[in-house]
PDB file of N, CA and C in Angstrom:
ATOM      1  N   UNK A   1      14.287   7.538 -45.746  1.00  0.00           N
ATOM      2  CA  UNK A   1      14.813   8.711 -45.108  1.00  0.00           C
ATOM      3  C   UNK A   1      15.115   8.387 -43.658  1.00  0.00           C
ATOM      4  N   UNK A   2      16.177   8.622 -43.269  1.00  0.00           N
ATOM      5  CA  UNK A   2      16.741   8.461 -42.530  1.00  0.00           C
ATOM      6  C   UNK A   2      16.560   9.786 -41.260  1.00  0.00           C
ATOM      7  N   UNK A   3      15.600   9.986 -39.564  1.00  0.00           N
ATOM      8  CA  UNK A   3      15.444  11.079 -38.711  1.00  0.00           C
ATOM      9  C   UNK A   3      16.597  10.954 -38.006  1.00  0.00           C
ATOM     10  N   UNK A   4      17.364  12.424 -38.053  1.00  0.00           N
ATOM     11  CA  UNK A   4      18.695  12.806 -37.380  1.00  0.00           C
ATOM     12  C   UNK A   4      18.150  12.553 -36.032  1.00  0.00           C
ATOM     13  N   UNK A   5      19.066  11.927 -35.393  1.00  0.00           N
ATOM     14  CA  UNK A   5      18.775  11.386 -33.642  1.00  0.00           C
ATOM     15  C   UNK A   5      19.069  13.132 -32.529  1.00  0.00           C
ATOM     16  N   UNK A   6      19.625  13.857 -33.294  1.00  0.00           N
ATOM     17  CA  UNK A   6      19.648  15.160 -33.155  1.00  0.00           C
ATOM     18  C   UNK A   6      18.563  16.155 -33.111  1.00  0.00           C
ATOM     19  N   UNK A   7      18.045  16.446 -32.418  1.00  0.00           N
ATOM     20  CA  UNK A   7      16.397  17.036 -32.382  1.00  0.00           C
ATOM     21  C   UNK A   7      15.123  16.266 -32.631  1.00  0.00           C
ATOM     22  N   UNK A   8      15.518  14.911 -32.508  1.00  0.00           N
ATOM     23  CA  UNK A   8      14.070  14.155 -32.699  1.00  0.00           C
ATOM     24  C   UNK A   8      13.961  13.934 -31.274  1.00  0.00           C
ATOM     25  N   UNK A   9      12.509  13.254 -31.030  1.00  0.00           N
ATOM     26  CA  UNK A   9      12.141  13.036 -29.519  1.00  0.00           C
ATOM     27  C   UNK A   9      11.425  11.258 -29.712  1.00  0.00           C
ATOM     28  N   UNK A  10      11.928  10.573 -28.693  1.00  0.00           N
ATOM     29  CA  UNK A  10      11.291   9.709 -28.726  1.00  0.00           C
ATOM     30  C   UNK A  10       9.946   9.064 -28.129  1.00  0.00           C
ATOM     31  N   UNK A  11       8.831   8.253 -27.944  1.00  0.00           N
ATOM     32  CA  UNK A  11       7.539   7.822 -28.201  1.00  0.00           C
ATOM     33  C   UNK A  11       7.378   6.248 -28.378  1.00  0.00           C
ATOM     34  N   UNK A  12       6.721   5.609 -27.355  1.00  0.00           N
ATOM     35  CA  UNK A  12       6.369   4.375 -26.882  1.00  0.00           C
ATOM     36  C   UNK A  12       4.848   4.192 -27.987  1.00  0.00           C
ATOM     37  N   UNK A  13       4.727   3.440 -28.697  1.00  0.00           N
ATOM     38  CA  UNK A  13       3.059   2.778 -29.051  1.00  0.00           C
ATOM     39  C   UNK A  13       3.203   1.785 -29.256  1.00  0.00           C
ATOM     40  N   UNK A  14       2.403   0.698 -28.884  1.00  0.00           N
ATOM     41  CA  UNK A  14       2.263  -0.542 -29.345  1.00  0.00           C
ATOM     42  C   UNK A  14       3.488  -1.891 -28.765  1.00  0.00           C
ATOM     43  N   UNK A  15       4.071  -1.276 -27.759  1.00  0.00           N
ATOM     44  CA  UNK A  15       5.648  -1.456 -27.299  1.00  0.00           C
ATOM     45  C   UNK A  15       6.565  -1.402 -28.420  1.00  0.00           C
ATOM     46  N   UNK A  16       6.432  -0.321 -29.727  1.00  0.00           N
ATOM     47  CA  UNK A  16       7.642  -0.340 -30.382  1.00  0.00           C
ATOM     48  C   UNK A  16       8.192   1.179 -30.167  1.00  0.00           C
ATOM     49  N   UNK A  17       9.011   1.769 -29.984  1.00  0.00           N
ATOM     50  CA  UNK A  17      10.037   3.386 -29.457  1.00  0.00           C
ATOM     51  C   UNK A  17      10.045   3.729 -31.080  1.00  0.00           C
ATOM     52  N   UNK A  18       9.606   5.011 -31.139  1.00  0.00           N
ATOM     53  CA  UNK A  18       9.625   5.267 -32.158  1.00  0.00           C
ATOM     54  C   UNK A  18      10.404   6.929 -32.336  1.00  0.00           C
ATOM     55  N   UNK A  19      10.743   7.074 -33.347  1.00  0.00           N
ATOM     56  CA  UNK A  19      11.902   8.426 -33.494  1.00  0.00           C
ATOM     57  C   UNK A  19      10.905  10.037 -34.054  1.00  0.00           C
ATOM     58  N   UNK A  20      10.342  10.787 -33.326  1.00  0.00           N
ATOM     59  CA  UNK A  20       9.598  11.851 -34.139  1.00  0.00           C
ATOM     60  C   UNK A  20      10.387  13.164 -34.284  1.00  0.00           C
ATOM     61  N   UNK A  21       9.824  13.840 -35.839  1.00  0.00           N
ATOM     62  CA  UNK A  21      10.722  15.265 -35.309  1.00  0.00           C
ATOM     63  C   UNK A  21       9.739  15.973 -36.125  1.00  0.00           C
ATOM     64  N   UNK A  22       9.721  17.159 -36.139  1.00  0.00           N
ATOM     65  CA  UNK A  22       8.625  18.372 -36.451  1.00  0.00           C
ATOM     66  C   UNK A  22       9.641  19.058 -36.893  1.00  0.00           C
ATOM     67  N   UNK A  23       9.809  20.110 -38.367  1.00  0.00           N
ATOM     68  CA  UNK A  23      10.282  20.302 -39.698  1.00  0.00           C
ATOM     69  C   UNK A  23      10.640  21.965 -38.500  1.00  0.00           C
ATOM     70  N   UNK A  24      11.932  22.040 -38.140  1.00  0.00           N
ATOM     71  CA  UNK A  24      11.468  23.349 -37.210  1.00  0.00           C
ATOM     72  C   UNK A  24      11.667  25.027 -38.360  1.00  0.00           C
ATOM     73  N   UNK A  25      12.134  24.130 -39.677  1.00  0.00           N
ATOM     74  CA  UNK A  25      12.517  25.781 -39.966  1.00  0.00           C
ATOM     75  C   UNK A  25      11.163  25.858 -41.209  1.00  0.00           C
ATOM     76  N   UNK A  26      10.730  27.024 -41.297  1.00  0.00           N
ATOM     77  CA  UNK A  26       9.539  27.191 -41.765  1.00  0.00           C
ATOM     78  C   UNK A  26      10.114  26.937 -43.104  1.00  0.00           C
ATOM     79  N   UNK A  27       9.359  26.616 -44.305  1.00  0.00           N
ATOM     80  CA  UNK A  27       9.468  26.761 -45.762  1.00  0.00           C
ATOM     81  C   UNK A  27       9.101  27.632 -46.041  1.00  0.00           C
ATOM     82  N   UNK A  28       9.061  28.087 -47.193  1.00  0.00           N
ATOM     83  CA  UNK A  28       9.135  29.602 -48.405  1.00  0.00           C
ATOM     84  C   UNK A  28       8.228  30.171 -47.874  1.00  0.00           C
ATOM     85  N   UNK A  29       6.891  29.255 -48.178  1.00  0.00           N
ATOM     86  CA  UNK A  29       5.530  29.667 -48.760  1.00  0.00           C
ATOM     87  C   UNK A  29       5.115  29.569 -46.988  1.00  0.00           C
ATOM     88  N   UNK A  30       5.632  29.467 -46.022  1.00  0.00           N
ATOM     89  CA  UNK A  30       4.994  29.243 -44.805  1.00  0.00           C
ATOM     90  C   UNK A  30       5.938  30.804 -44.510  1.00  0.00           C
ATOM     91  N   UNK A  31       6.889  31.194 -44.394  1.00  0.00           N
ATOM     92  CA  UNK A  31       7.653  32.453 -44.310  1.00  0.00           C
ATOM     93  C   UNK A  31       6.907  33.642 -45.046  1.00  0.00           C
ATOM     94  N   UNK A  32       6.484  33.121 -46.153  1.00  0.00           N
ATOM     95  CA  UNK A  32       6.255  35.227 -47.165  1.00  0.00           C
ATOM     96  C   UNK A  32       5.006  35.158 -47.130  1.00  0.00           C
ATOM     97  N   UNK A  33       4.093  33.602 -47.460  1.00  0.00           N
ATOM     98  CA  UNK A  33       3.272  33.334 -47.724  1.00  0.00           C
ATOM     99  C   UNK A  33       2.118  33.400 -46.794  1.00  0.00           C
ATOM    100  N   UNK A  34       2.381  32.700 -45.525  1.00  0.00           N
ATOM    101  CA  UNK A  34       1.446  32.558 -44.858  1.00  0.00           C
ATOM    102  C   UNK A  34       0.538  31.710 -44.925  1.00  0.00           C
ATOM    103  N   UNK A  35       0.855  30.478 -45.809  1.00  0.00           N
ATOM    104  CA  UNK A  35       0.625  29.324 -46.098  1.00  0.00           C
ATOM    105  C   UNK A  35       1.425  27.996 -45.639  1.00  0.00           C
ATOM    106  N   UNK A  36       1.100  26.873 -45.847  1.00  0.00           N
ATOM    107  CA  UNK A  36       1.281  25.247 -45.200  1.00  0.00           C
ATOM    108  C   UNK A  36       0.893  24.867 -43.575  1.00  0.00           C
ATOM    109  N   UNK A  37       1.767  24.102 -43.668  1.00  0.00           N
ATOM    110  CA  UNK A  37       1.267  23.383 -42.231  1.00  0.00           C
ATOM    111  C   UNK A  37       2.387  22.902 -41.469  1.00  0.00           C
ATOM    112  N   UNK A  38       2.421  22.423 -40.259  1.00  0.00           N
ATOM    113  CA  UNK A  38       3.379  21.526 -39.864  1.00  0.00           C
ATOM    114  C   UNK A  38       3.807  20.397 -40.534  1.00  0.00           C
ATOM    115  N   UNK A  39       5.182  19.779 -40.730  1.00  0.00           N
ATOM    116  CA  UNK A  39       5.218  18.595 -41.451  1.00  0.00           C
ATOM    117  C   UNK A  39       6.235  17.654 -40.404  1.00  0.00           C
ATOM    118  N   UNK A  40       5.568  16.546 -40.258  1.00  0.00           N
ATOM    119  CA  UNK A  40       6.402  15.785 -38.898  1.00  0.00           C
ATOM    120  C   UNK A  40       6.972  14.232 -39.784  1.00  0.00           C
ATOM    121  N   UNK A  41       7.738  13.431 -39.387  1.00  0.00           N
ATOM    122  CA  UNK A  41       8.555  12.507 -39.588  1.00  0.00           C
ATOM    123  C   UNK A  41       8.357  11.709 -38.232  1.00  0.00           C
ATOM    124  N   UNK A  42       8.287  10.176 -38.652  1.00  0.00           N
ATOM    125  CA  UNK A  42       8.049   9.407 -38.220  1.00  0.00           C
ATOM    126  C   UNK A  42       9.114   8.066 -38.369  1.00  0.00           C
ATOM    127  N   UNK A  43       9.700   7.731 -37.468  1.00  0.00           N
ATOM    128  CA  UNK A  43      10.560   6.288 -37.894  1.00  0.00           C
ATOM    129  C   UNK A  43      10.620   5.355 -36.510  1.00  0.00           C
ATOM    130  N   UNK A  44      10.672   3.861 -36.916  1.00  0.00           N
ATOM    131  CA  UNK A  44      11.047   3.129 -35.597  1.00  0.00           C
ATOM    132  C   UNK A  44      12.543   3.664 -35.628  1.00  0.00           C
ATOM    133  N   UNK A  45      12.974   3.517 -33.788  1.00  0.00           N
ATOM    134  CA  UNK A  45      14.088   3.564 -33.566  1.00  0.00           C
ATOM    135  C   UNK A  45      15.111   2.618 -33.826  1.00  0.00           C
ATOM    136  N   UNK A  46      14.560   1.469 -33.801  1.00  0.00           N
ATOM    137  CA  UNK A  46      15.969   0.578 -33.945  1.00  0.00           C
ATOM    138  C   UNK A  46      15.437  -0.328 -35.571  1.00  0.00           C
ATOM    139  N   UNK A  47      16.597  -0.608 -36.260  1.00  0.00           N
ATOM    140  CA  UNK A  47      16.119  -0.584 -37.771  1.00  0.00           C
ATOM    141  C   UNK A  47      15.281  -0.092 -38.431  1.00  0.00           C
ATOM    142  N   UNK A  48      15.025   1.190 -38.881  1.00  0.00           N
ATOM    143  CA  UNK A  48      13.572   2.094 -39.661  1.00  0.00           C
ATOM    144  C   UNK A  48      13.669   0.911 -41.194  1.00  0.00           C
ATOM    145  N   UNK A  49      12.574   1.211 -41.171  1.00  0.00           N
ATOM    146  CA  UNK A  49      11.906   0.684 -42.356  1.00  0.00           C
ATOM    147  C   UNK A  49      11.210   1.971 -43.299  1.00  0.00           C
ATOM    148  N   UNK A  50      10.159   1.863 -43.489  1.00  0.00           N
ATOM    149  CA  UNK A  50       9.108   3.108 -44.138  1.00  0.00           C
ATOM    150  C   UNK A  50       8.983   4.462 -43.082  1.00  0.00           C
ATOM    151  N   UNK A  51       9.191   5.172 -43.394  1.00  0.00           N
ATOM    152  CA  UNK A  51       8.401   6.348 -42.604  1.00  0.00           C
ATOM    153  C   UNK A  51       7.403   7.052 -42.631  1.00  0.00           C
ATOM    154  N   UNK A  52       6.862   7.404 -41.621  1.00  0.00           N
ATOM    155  CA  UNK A  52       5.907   7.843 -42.045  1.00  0.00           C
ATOM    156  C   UNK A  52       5.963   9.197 -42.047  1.00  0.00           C
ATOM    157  N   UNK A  53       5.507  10.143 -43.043  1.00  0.00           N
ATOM    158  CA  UNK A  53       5.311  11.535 -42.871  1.00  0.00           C
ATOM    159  C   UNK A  53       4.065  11.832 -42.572  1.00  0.00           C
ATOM    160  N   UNK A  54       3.740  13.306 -41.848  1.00  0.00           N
ATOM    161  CA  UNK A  54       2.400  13.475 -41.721  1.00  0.00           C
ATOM    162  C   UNK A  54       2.370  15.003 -41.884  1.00  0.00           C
ATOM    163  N   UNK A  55       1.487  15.448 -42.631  1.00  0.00           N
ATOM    164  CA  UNK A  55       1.064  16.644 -43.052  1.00  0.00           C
ATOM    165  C   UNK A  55       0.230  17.076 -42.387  1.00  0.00           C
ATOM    166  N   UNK A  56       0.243  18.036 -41.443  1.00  0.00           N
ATOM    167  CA  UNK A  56      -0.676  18.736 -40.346  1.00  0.00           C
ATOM    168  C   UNK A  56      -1.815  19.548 -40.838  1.00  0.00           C
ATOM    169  N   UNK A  57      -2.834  19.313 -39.952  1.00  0.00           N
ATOM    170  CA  UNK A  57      -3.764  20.807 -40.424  1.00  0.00           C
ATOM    171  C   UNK A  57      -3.225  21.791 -39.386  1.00  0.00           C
ATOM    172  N   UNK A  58      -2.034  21.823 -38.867  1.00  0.00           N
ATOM    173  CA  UNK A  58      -1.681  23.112 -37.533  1.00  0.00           C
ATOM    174  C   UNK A  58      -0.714  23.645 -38.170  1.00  0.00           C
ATOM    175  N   UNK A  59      -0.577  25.225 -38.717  1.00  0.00           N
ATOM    176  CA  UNK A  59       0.312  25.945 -38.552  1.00  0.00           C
ATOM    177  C   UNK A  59       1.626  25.671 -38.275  1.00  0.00           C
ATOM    178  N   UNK A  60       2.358  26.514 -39.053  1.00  0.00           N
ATOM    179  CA  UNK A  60       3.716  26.704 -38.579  1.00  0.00           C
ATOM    180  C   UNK A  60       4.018  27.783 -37.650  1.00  0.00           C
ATOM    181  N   UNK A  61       4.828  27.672 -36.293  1.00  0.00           N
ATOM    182  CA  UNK A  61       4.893  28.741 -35.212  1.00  0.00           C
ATOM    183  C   UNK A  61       5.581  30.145 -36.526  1.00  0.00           C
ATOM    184  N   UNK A  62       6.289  29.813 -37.403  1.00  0.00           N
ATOM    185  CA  UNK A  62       7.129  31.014 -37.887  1.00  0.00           C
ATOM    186  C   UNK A  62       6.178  31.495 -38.874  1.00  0.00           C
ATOM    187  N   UNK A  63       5.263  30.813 -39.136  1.00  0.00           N
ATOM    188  CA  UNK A  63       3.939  31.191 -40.130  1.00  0.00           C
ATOM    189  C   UNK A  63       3.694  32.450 -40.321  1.00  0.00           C
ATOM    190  N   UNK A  64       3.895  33.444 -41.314  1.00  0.00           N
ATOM    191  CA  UNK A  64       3.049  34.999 -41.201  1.00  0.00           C
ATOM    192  C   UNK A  64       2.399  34.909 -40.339  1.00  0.00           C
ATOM    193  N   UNK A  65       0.980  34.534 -41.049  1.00  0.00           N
ATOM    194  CA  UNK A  65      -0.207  34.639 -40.340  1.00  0.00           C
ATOM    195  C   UNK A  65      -0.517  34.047 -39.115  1.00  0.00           C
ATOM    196  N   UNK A  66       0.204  33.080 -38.296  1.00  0.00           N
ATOM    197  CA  UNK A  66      -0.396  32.478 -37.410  1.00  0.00           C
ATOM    198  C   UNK A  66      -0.537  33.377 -36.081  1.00  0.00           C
ATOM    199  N   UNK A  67      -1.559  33.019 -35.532  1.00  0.00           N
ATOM    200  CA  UNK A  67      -1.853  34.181 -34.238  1.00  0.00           C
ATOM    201  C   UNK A  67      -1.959  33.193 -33.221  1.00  0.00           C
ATOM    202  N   UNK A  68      -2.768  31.982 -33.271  1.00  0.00           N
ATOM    203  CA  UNK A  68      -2.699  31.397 -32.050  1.00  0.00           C
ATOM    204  C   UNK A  68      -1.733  30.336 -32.736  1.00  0.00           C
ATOM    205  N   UNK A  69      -1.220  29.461 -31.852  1.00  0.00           N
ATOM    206  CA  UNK A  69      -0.116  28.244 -32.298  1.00  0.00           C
ATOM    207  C   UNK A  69      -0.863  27.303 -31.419  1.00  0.00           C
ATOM    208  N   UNK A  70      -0.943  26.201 -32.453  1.00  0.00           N
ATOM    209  CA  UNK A  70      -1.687  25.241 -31.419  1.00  0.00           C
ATOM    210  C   UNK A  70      -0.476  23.933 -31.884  1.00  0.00           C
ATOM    211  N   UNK A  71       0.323  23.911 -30.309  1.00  0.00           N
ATOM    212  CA  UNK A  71       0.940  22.946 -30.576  1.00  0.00           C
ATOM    213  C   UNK A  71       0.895  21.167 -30.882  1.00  0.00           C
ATOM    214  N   UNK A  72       1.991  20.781 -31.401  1.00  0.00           N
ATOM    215  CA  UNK A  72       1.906  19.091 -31.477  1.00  0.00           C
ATOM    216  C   UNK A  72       2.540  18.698 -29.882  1.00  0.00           C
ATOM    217  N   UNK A  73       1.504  17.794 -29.705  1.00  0.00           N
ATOM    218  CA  UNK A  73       1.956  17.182 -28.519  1.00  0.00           C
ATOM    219  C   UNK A  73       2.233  15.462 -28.498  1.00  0.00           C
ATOM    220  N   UNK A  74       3.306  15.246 -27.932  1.00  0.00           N
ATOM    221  CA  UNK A  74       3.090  13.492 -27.803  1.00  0.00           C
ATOM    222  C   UNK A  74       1.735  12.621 -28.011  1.00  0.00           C
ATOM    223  N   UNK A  75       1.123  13.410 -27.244  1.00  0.00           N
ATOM    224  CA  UNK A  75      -0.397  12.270 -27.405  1.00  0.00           C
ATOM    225  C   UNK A  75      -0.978  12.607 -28.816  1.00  0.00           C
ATOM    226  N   UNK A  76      -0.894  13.447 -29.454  1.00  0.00           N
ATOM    227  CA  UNK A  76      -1.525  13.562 -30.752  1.00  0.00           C
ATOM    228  C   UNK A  76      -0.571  13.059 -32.323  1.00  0.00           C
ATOM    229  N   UNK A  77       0.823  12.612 -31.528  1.00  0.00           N
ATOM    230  CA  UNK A  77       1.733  11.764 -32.102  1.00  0.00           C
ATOM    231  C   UNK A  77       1.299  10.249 -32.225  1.00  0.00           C
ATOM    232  N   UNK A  78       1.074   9.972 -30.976  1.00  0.00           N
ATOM    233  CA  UNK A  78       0.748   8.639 -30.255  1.00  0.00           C
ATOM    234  C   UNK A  78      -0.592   8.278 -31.270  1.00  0.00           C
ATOM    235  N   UNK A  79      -1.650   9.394 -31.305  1.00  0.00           N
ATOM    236  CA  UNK A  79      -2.514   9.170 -31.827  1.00  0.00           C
ATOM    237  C   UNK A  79      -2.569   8.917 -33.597  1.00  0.00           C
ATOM    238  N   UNK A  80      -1.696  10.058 -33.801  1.00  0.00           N
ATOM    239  CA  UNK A  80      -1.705   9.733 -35.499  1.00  0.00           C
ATOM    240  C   UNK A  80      -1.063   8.469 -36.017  1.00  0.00           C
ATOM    241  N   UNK A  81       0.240   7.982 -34.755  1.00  0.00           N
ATOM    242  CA  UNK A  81       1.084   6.810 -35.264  1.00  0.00           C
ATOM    243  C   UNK A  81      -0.255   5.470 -35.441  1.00  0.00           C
ATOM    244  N   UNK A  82      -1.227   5.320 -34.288  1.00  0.00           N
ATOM    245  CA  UNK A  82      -2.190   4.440 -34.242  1.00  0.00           C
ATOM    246  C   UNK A  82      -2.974   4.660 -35.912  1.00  0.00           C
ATOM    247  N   UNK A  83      -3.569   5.685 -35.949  1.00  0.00           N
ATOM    248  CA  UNK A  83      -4.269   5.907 -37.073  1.00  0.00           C
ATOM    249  C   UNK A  83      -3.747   5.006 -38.072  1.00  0.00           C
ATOM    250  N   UNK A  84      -2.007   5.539 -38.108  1.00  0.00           N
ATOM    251  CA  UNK A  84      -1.448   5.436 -39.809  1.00  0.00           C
ATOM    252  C   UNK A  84      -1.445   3.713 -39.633  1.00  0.00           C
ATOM    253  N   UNK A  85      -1.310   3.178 -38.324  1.00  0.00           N
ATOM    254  CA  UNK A  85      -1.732   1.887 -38.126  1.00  0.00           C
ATOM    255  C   UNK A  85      -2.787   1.291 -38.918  1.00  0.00           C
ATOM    256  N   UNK A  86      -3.500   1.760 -38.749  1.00  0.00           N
ATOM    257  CA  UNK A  86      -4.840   1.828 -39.136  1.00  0.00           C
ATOM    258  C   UNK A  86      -4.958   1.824 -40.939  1.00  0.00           C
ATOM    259  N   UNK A  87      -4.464   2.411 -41.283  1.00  0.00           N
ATOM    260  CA  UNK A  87      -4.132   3.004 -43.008  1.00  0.00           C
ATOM    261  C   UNK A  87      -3.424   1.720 -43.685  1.00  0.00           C
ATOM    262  N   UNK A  88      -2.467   1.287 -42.892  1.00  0.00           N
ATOM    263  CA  UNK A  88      -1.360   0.216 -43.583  1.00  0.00           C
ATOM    264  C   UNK A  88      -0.587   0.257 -43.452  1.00  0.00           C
ATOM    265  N   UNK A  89       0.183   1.353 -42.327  1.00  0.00           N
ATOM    266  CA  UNK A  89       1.681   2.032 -42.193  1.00  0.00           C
ATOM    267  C   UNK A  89       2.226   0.829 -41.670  1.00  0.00           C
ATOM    268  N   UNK A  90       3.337  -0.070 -42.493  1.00  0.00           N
ATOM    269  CA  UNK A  90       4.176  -1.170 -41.907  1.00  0.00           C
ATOM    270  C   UNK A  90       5.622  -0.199 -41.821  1.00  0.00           C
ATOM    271  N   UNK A  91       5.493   0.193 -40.170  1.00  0.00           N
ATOM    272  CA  UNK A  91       7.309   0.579 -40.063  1.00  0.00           C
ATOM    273  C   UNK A  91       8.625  -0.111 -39.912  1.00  0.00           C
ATOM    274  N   UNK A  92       8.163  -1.408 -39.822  1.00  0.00           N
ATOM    275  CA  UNK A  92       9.330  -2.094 -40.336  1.00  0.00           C
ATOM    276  C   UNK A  92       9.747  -2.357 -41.591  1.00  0.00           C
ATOM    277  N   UNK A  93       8.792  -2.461 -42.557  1.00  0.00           N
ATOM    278  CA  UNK A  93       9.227  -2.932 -43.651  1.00  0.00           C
ATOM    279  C   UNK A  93       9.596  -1.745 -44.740  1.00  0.00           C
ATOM    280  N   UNK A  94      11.058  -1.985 -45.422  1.00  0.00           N
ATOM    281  CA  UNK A  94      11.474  -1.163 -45.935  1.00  0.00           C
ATOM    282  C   UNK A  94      10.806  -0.490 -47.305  1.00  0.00           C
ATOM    283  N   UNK A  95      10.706   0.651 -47.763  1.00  0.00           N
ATOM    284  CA  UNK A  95       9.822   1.271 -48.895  1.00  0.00           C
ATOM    285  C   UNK A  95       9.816   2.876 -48.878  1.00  0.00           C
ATOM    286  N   UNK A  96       8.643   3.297 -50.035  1.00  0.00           N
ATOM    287  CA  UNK A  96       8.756   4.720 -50.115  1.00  0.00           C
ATOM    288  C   UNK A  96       7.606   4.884 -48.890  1.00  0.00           C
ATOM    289  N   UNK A  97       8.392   5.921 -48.246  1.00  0.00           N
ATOM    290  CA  UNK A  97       7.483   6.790 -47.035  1.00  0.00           C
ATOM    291  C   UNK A  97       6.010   6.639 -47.293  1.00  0.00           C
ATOM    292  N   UNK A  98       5.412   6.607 -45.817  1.00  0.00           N
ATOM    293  CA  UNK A  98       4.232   6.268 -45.951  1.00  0.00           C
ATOM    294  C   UNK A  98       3.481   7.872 -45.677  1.00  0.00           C
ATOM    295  N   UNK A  99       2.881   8.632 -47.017  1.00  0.00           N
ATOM    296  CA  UNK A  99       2.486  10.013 -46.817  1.00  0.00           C
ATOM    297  C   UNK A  99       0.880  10.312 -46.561  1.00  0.00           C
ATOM    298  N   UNK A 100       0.926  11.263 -45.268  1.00  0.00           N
ATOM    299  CA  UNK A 100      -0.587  11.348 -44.557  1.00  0.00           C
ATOM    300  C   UNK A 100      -0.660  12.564 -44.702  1.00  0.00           C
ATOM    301  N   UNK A 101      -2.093  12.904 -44.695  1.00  0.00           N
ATOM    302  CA  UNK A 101      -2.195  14.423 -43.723  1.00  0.00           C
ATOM    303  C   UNK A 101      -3.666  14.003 -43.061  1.00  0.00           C
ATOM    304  N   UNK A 102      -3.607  15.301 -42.255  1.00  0.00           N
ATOM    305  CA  UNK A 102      -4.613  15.431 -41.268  1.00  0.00           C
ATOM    306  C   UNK A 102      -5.636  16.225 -41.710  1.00  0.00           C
ATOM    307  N   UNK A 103      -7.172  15.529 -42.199  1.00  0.00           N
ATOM    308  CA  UNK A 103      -7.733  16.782 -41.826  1.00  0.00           C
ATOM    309  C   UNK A 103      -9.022  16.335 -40.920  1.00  0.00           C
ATOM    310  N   UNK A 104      -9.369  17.579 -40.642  1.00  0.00           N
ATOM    311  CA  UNK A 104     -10.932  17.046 -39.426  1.00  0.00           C
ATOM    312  C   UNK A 104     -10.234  16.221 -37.972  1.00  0.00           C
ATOM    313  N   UNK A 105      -8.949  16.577 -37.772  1.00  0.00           N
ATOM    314  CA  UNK A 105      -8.379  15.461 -36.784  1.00  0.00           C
ATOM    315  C   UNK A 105      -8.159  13.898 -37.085  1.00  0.00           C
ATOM    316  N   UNK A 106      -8.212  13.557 -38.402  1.00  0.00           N
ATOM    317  CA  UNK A 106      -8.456  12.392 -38.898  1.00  0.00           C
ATOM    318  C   UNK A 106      -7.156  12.299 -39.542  1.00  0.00           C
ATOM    319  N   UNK A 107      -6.470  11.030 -40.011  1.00  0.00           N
ATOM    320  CA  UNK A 107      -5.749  10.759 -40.851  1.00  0.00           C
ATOM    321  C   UNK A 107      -6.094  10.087 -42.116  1.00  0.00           C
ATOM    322  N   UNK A 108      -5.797  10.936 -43.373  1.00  0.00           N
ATOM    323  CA  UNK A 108      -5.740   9.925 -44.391  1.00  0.00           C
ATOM    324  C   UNK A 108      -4.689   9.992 -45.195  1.00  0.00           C
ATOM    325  N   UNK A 109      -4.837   8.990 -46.131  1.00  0.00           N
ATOM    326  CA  UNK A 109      -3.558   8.623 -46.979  1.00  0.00           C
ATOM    327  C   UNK A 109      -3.423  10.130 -48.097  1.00  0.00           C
ATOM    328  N   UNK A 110      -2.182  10.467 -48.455  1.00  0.00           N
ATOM    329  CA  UNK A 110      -1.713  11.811 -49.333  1.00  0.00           C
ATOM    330  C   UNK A 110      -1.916  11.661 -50.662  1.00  0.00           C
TER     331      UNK A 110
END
């Protein structure tokens, strides 16, 4: 999968620039429901390989239910990209997306 250079933001780790974007329009079940999470995308900038997705334990801002919004910030980008480091995430090398979520502030494999 290929992140539109159009609303993504870019992110320094490890000296490789990497491409992030956060899913901005809510899904079904995050709209009527009041259910899911944030879902973010991950790619190097120059030749992507695997991406990584990451499944949030934070709310969606358009969420029914959400009352407080606790946003994603760069450093907790910075941080999950290290993690998925950590997991096996090779972003150069080409394959099916590498799928995470968060829980406890932790990353594990989906």
């Amino acid at each position: 999968m290929a992140i539109p250079k159009k609303g993504a933001r870019k992110i320094v780790v490890n000296e490789l620039v990497f491409r992030w974007l956060i899913r901005k329009k809510s899904t079904y079940s995050q709209s009527v429901y009041g259910i899911g999470k944030l879902h973010i995308a991950v790619e190097l900038e120059e030749n992507p390989g695997t991406s990584l997705f990451i499944y949030t334990n934070r709310k969606h801002p358009n969420d029914i239910g959400t009352e407080i919004i606790n946003p994603v910030k760069p450093s907790d980008i910075s941080k999950w990209i290290q993690q998925a480091f950590g997991l096996g995430w090779n972003p150069s090398k080409s394959g099916n997306p590498f799928r995470t979520k968060i829980v406890n502030e932790k990353m594990q494999l989906e």
